[in-house]
PDB file of N, CA and C in Angstrom:
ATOM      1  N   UNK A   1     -28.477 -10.707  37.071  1.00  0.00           N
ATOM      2  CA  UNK A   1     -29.013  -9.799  36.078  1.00  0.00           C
ATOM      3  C   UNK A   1     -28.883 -10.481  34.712  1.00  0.00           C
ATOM      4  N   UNK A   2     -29.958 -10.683  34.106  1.00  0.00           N
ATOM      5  CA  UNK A   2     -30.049 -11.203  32.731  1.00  0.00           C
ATOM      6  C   UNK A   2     -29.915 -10.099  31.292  1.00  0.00           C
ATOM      7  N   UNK A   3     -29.057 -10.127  30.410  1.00  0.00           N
ATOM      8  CA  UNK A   3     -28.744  -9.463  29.397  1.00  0.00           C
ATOM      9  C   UNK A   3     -30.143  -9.731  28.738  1.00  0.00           C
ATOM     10  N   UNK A   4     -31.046  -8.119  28.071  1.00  0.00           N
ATOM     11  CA  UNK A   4     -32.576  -8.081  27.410  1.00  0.00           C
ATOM     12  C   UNK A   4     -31.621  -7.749  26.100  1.00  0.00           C
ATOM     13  N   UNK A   5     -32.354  -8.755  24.740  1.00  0.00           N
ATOM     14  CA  UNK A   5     -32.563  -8.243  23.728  1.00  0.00           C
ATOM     15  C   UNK A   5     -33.088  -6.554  23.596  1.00  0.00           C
ATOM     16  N   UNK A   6     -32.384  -6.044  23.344  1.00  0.00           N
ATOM     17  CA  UNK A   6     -33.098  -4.401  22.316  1.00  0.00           C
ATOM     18  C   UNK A   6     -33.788  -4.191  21.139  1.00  0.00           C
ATOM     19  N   UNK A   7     -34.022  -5.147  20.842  1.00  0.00           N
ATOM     20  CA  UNK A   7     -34.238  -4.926  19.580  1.00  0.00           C
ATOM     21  C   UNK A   7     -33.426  -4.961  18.459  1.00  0.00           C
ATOM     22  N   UNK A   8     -33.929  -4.243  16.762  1.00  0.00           N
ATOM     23  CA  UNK A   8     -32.925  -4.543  16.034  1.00  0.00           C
ATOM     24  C   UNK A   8     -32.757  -2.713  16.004  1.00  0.00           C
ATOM     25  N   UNK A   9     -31.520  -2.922  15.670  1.00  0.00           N
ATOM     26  CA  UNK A   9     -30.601  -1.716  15.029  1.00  0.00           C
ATOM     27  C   UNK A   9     -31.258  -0.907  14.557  1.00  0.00           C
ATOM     28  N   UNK A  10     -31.626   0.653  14.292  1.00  0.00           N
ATOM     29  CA  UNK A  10     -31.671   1.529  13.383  1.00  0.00           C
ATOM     30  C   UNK A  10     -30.295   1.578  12.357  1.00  0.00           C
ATOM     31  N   UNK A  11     -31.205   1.463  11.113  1.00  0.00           N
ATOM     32  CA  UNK A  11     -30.254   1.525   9.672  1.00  0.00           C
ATOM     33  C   UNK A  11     -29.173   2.210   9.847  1.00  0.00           C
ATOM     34  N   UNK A  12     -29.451   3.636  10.796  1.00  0.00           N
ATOM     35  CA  UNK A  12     -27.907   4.216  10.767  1.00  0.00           C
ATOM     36  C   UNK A  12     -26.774   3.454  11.518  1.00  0.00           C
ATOM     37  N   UNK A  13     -27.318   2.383  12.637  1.00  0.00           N
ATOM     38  CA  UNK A  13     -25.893   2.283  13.859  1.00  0.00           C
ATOM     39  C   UNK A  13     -26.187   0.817  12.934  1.00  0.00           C
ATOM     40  N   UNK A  14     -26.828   0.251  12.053  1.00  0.00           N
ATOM     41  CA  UNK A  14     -26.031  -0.847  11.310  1.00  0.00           C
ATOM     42  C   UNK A  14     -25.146  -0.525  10.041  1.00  0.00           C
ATOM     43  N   UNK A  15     -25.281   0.909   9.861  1.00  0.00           N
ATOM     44  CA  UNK A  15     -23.797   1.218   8.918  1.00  0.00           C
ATOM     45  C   UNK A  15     -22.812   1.263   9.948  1.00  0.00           C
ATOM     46  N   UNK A  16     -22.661   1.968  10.964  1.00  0.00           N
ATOM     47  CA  UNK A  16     -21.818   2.144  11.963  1.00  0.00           C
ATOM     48  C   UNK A  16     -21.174   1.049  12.355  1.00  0.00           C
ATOM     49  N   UNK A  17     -22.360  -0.241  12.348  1.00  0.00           N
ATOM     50  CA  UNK A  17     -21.389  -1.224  13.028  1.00  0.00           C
ATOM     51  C   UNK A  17     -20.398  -1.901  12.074  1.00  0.00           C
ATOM     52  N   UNK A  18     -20.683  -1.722  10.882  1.00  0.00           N
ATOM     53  CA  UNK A  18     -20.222  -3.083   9.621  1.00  0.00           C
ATOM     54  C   UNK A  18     -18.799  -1.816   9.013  1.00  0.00           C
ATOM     55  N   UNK A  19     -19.149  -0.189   8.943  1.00  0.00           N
ATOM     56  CA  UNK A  19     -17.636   0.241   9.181  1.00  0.00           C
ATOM     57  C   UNK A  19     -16.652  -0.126  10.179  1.00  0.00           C
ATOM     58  N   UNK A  20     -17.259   0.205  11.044  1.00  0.00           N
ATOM     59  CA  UNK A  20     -16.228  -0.065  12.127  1.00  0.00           C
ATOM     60  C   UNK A  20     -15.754  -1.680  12.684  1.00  0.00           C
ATOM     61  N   UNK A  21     -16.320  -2.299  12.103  1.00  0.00           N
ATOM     62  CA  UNK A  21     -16.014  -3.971  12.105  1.00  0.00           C
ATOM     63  C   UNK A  21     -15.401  -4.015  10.380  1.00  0.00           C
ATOM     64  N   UNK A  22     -15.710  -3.460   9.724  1.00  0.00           N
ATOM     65  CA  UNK A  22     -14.230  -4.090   8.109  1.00  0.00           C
ATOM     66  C   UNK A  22     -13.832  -2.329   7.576  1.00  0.00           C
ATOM     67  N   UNK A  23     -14.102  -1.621   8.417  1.00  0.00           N
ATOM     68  CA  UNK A  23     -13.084  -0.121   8.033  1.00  0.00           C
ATOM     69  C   UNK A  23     -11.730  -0.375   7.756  1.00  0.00           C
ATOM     70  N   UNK A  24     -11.348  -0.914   9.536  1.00  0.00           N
ATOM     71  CA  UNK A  24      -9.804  -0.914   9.188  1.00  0.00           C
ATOM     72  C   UNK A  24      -8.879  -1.766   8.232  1.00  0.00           C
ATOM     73  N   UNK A  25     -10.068  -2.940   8.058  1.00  0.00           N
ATOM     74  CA  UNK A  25      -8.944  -3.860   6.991  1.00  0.00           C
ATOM     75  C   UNK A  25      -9.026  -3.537   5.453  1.00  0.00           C
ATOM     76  N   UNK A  26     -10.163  -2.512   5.218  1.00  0.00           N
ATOM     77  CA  UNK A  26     -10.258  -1.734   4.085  1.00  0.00           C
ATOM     78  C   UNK A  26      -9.218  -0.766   4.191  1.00  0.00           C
ATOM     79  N   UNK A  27      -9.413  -0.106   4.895  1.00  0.00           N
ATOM     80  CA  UNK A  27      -7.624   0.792   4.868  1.00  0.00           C
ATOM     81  C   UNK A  27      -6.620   0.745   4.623  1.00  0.00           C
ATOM     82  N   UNK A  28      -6.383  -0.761   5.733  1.00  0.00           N
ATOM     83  CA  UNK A  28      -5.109  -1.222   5.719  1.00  0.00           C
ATOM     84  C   UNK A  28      -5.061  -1.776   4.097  1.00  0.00           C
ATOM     85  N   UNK A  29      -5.870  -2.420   3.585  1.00  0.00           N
ATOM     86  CA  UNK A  29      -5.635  -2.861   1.896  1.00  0.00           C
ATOM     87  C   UNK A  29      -4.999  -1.468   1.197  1.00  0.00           C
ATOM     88  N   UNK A  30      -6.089  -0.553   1.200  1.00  0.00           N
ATOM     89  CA  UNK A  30      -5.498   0.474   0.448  1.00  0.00           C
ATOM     90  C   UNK A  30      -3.863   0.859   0.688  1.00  0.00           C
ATOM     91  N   UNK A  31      -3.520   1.019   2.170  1.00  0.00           N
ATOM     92  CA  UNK A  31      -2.225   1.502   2.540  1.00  0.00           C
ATOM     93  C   UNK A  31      -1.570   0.607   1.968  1.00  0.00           C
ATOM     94  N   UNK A  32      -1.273  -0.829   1.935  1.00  0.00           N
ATOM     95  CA  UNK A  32      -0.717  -1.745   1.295  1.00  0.00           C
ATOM     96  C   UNK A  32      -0.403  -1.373  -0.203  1.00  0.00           C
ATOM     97  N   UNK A  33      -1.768  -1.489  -0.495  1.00  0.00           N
ATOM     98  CA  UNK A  33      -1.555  -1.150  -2.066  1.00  0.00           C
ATOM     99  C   UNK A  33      -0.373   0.076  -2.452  1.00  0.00           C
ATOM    100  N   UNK A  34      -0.781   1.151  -2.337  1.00  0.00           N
ATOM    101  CA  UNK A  34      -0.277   2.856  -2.549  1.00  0.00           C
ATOM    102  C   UNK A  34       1.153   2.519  -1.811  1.00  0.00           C
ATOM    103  N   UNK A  35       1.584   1.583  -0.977  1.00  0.00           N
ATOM    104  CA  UNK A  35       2.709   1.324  -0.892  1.00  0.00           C
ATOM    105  C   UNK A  35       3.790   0.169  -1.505  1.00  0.00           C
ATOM    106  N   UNK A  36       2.718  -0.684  -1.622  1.00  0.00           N
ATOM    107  CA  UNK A  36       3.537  -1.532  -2.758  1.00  0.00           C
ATOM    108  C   UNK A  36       3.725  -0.651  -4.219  1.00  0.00           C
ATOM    109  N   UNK A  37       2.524  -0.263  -5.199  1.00  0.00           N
ATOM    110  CA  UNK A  37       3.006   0.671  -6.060  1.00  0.00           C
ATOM    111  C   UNK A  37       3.779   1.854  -6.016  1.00  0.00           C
ATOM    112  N   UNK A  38       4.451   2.413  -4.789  1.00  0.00           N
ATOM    113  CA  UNK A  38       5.890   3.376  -4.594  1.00  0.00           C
ATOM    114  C   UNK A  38       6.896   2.784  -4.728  1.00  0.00           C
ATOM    115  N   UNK A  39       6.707   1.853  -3.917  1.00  0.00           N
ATOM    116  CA  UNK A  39       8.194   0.756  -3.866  1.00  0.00           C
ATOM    117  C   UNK A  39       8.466   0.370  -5.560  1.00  0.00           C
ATOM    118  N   UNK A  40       7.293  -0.325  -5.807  1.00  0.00           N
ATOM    119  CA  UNK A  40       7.236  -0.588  -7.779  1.00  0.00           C
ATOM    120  C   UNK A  40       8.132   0.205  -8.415  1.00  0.00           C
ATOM    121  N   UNK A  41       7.718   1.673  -8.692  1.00  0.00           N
ATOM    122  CA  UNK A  41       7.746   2.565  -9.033  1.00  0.00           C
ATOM    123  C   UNK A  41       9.714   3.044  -8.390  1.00  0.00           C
ATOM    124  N   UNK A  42       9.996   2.935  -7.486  1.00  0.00           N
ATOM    125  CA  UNK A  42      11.486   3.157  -6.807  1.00  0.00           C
ATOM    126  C   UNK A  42      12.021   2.528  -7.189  1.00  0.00           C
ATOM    127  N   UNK A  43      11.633   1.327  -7.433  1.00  0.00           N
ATOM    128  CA  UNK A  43      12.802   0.063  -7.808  1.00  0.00           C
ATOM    129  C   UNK A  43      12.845   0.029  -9.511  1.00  0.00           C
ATOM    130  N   UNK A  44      11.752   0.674 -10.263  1.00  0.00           N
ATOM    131  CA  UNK A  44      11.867   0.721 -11.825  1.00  0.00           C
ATOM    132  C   UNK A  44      12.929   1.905 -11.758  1.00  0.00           C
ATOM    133  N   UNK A  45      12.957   3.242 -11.068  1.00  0.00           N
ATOM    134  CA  UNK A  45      13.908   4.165 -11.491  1.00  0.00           C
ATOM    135  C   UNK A  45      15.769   4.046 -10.899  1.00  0.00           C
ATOM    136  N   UNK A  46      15.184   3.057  -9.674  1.00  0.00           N
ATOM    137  CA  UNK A  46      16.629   2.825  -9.429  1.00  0.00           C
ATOM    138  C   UNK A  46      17.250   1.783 -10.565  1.00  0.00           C
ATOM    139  N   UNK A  47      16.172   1.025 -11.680  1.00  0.00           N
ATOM    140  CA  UNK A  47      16.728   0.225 -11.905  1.00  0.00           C
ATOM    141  C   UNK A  47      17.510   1.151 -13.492  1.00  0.00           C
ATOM    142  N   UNK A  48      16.510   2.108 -13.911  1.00  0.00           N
ATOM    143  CA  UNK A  48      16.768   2.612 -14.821  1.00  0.00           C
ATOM    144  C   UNK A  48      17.885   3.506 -14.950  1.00  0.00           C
ATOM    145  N   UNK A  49      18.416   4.039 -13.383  1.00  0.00           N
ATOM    146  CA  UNK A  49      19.421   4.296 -12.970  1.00  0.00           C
ATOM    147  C   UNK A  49      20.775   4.139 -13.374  1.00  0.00           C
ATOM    148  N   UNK A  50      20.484   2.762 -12.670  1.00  0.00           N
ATOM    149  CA  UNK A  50      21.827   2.047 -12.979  1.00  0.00           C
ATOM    150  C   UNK A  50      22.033   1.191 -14.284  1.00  0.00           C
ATOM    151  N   UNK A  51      20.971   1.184 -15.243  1.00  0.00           N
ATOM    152  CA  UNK A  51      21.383   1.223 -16.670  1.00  0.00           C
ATOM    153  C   UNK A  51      21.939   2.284 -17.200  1.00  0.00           C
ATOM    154  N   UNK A  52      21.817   3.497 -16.693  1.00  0.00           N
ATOM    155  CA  UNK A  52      22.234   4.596 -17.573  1.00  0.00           C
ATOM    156  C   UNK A  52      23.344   4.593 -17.124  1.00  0.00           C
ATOM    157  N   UNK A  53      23.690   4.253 -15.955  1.00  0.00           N
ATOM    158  CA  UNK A  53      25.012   4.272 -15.420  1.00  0.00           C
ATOM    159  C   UNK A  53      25.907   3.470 -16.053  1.00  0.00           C
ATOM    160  N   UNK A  54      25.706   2.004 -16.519  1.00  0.00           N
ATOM    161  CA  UNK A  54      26.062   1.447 -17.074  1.00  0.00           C
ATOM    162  C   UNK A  54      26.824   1.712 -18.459  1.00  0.00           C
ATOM    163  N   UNK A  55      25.506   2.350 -18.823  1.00  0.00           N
ATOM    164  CA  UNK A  55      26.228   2.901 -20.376  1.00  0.00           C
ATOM    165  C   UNK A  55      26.746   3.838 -20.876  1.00  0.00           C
ATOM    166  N   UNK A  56      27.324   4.706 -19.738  1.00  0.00           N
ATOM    167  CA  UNK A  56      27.625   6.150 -19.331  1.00  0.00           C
ATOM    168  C   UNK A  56      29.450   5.971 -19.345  1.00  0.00           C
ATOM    169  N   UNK A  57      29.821   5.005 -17.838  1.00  0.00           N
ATOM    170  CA  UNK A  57      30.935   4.447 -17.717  1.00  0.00           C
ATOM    171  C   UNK A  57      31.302   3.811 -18.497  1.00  0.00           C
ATOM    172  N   UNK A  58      33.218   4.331 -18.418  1.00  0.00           N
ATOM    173  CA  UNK A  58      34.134   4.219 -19.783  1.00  0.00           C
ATOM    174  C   UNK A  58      34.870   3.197 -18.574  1.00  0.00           C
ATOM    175  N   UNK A  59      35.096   1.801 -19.565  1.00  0.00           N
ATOM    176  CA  UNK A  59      36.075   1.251 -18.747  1.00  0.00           C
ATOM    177  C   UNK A  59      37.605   2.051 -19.010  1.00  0.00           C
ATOM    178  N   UNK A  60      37.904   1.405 -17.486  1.00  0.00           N
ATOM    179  CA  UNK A  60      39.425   2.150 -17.000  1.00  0.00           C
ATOM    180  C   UNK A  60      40.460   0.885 -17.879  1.00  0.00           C
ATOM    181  N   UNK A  61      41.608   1.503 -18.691  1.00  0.00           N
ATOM    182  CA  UNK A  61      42.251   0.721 -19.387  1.00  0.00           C
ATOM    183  C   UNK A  61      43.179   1.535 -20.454  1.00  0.00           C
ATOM    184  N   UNK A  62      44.253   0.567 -20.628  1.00  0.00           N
ATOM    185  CA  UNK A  62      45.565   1.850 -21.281  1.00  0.00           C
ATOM    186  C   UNK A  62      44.941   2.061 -22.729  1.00  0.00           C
ATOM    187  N   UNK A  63      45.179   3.317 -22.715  1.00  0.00           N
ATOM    188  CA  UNK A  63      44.482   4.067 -24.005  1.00  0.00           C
ATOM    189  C   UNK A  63      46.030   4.151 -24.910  1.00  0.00           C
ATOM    190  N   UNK A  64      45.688   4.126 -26.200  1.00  0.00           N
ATOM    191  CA  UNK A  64      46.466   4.504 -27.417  1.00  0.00           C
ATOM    192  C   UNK A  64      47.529   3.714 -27.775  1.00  0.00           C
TER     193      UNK A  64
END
């Protein structure tokens, strides 16, 4: 049995095919992204954190 050409595509199943062939690595970019900028964003307040902490704490040491 020999595989027949069909013809070409209707416009709609050639959007269909070119989503579903670079959908997911468009996704996956976005998920990347929106997760690298949380992490960003966690690590500026932990950092701001522990500056305040910094300048908050009284060193321990004989007073008077």
């Amino acid at each position: 049995m020999v595989a027949q050409h069909l013809g070409t595509l209707h416009p709609l199943e050639q959007a269909l095919t070119i989503v579903l062939a670079f959908g997911p690595f468009i996704v996956l970019g976005i998920v990347i992204a929106f997760r690298r900028r949380a992490e960003r964003a966690e690590e500026m307040r932990d950092d701001a954190r522990t500056e305040q902490d910094a300048r908050t704490e009284r060193p321990d040491g004989p007073t008077g």
